[in-house]
Protein backbone atom coordinates (compact mmCIF):
# COMPACT_ATOMS: atom_id res chain seq x y z
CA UNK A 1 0.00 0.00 0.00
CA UNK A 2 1.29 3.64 -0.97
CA UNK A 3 2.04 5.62 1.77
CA UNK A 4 0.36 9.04 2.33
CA UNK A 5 3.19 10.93 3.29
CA UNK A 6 4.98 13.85 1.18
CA UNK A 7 8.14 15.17 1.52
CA UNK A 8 9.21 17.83 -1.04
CA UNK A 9 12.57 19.39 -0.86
CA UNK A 10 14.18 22.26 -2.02
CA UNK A 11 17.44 21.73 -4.37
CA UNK A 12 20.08 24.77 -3.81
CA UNK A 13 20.79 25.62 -0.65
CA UNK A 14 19.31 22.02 0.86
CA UNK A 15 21.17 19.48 -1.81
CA UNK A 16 23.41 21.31 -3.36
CA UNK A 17 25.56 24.33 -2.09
CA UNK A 18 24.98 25.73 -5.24
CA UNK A 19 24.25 29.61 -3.50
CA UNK A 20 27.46 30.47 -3.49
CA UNK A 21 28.11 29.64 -7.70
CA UNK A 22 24.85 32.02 -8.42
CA UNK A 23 26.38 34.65 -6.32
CA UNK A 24 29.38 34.60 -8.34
CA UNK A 25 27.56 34.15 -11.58
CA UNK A 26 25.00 37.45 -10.40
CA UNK A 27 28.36 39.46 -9.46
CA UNK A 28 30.41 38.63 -12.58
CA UNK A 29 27.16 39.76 -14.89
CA UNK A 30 26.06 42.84 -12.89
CA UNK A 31 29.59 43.81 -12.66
CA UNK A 32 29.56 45.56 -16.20
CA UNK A 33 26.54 47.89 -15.69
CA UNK A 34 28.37 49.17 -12.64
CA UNK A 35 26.22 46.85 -9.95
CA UNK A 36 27.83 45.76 -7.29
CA UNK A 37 26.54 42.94 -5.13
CA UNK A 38 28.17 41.39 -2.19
CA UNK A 39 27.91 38.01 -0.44
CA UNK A 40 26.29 39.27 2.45
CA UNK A 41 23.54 41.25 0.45
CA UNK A 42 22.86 38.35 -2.06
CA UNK A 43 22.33 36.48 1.37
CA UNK A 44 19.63 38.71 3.12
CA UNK A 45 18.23 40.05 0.14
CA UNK A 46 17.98 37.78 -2.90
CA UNK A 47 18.34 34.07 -1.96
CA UNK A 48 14.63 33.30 -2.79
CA UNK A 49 14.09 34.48 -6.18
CA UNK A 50 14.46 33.50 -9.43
CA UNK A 51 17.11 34.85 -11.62
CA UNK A 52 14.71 37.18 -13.49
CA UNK A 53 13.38 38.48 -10.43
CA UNK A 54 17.20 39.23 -8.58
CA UNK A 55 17.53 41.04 -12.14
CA UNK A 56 14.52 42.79 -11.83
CA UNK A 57 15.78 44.49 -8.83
CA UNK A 58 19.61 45.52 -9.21
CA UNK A 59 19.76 46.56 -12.83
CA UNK A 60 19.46 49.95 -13.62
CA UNK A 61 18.33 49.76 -17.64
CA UNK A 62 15.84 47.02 -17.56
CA UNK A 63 15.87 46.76 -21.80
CA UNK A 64 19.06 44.79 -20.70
CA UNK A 65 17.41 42.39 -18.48
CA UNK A 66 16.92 39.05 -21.19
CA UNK A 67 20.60 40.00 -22.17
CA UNK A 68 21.59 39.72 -18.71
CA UNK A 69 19.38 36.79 -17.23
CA UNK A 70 20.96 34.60 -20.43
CA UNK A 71 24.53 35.61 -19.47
CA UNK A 72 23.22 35.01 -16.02
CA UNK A 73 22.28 31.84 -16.58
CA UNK A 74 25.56 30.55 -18.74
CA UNK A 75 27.84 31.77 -16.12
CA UNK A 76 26.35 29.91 -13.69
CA UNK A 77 26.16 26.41 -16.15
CA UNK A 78 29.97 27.22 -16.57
CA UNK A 79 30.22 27.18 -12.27
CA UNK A 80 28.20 24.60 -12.10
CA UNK A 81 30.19 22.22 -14.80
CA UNK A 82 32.90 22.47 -13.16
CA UNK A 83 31.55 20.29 -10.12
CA UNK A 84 28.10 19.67 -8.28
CA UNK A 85 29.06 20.54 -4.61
CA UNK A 86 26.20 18.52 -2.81
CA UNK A 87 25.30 18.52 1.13
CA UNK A 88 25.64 15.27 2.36
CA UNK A 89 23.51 15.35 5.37
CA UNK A 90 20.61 16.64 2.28
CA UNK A 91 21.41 13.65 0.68
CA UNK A 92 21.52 11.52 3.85
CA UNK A 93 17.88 12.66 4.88
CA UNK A 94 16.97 11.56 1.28
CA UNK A 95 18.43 8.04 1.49
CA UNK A 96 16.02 7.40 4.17
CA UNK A 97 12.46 8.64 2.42
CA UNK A 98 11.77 4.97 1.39
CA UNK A 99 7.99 4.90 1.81
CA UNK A 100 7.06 8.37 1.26
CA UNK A 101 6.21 9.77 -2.01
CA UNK A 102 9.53 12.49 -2.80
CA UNK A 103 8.75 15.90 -4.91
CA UNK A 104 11.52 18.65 -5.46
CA UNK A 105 10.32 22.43 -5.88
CA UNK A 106 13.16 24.19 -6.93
CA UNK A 107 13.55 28.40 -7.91
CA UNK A 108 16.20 26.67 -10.63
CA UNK A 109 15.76 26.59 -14.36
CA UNK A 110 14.70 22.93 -14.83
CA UNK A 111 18.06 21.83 -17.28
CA UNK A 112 20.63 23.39 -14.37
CA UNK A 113 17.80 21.67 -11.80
CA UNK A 114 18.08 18.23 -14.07
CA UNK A 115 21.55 18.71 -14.15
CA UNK A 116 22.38 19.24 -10.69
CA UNK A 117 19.94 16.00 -10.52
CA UNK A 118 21.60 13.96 -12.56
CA UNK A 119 25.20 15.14 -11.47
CA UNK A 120 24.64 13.41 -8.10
CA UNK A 121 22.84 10.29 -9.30
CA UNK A 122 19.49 11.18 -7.41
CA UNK A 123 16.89 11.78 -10.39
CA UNK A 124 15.19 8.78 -9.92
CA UNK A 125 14.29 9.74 -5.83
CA UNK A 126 12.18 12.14 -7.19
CA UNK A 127 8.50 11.61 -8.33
CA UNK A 128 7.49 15.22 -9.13
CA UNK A 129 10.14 17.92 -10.32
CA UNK A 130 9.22 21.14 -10.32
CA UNK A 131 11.05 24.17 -11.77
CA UNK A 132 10.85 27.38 -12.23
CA UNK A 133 9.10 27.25 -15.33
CA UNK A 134 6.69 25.12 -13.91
CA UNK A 135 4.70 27.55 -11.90
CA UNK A 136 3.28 31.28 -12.55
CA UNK A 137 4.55 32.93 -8.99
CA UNK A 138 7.90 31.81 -6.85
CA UNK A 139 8.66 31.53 -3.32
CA UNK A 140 7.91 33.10 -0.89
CA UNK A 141 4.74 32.49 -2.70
CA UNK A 142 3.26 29.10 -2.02
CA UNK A 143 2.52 28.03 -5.62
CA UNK A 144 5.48 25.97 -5.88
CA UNK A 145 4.60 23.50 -2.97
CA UNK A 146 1.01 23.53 -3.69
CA UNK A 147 1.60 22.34 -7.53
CA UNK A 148 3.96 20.44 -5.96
CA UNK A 149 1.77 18.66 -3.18
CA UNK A 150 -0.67 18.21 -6.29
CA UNK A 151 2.00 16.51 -8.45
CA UNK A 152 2.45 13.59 -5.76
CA UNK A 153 -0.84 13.56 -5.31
CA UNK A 154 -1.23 14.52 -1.91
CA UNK A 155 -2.89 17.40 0.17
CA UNK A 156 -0.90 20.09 1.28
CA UNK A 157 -1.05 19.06 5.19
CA UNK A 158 0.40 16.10 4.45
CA UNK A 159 3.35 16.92 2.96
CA UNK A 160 6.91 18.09 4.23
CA UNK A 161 8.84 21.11 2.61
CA UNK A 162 12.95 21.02 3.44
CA UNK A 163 13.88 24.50 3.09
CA UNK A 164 16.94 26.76 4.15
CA UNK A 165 15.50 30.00 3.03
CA UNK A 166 13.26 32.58 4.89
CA UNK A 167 11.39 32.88 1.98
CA UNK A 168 11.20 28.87 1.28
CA UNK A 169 9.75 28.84 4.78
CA UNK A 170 7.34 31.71 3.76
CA UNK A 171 6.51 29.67 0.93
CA UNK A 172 5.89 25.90 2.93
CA UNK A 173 3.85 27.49 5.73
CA UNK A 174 1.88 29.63 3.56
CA UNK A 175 0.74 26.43 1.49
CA UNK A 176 -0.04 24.78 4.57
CA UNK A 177 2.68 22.38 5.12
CA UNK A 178 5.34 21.29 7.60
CA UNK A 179 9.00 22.87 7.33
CA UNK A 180 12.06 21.84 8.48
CA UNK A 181 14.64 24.45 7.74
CA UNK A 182 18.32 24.34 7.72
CA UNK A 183 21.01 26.33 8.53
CA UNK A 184 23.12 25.82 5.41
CA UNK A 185 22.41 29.42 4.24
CA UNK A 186 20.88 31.25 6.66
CA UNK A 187 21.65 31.97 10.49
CA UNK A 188 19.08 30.09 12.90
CA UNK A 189 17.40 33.59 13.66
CA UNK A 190 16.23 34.19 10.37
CA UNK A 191 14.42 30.84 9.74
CA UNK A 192 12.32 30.38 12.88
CA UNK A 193 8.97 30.17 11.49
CA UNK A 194 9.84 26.80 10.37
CA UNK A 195 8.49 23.98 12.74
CA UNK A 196 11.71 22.93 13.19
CA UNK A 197 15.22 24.13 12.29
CA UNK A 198 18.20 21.74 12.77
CA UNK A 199 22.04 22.55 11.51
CA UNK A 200 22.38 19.05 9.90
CA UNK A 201 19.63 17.49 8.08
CA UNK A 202 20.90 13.92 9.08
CA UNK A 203 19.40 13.87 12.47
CA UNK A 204 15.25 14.79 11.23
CA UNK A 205 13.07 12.05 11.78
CA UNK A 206 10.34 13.26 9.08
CA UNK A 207 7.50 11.29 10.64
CA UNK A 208 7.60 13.23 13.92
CA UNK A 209 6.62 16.61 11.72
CA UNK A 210 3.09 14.96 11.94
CA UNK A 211 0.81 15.21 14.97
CA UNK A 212 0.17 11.54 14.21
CA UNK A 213 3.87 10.87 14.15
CA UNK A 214 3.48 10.03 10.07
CA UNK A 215 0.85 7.16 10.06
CA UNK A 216 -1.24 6.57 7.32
């Protein structure tokens, strides 16, 4: 019998420690048209959004924006060729889903999300991938969980979002769900609206997220 259970994870930030390649890839494009944009900024400010919408917001002549999101968006595919730096203890808290149905909800583009996927031999863990193309509105807006929740086939309540962004928490809360965040990207301050926030995602026991500890 199929379990009921749903646990949908976010990719960078929670699998891969991909933030810090699209902060290089955002400073290396915005650097011509005189933007500057440091670590700490990209951090508080823009770790949610897509690439158009980061662009949206720091360039000063939007008829540039397409040129800027494609550059964008080959910069980081150059980064990102170069090596898929994963977080084990994300992968670890994967390796033990057996029995729950999986989903992935990522802000990505889906070939650098396939990619990523495929990189670290996890495609197949996943029975609904979501993208960014995949939905009308981002985080922190909850249409990405809820088409994700509907993708597996579950209701939103009983489903599990692994997040490390304040906005991803936004996001998982809004759509009614669970959220264990994690402290990959953000301090423990900015992500308490999650029910739970941990520093390695190794240690979560998923089923305990439910007030009927996970049974069916």
């Amino acid at each position: 019998m199929r379990d009921d259970r749903g646990v949908i994870f976010d990719l960078d930030g929670v699998l891969i420690n991909s933030e810090p390649l699209h902060c290089r890839a955002f400073q290396d494009v915005l650097a011509p048209y005189g933007v500057r944009v440091t670590g700490e900024e990209y951090y508080a400010k823009y770790l949610v959004y897509s690439d158009r919408e980061v662009l949206e917001r720091l360039l000063p002549d939007l008829k540039a924006l397409d040129e800027a999101i494609a550059a964008k968006e080959r910069r980081y595919w150059e980064l990102l060729e170069a090596g898929v730096p994963a977080f084990q203890d994300g992968l670890a808290l994967l390796a033990r889903t057996g029995g729950w149905r999986v989903g992935l909800a990522t802000g990505s583009i889906r070939r650098e999300a396939e990619l990523a996927l495929r990189c670290l031999g996890i495609r197949g863990c996943f029975g609904a991938v979501l993208a960014r193309e995949d939905y009308g509105k981002g985080k922190p807006d909850p249409e990405p969980y809820l088409r994700a929740a509907s993708a597996l086939g579950l209701p939103p309540r009983r489903c599990v979002v692994i997040e490390d962004a304040p906005g991803g928490v936004q996001a998982a809360k809004a759509a009614g769900m669970a959220c264990v965040a994690v402290t990959h990207s953000c301090p423990r301050e900015r992500l308490l609206k999650a029910d739970l926030v941990v520093d390695d995602l190794a240690i979560v026991e998923l089923a305990s997220l439910f007030a009927d500890g996970g049974s069916r």
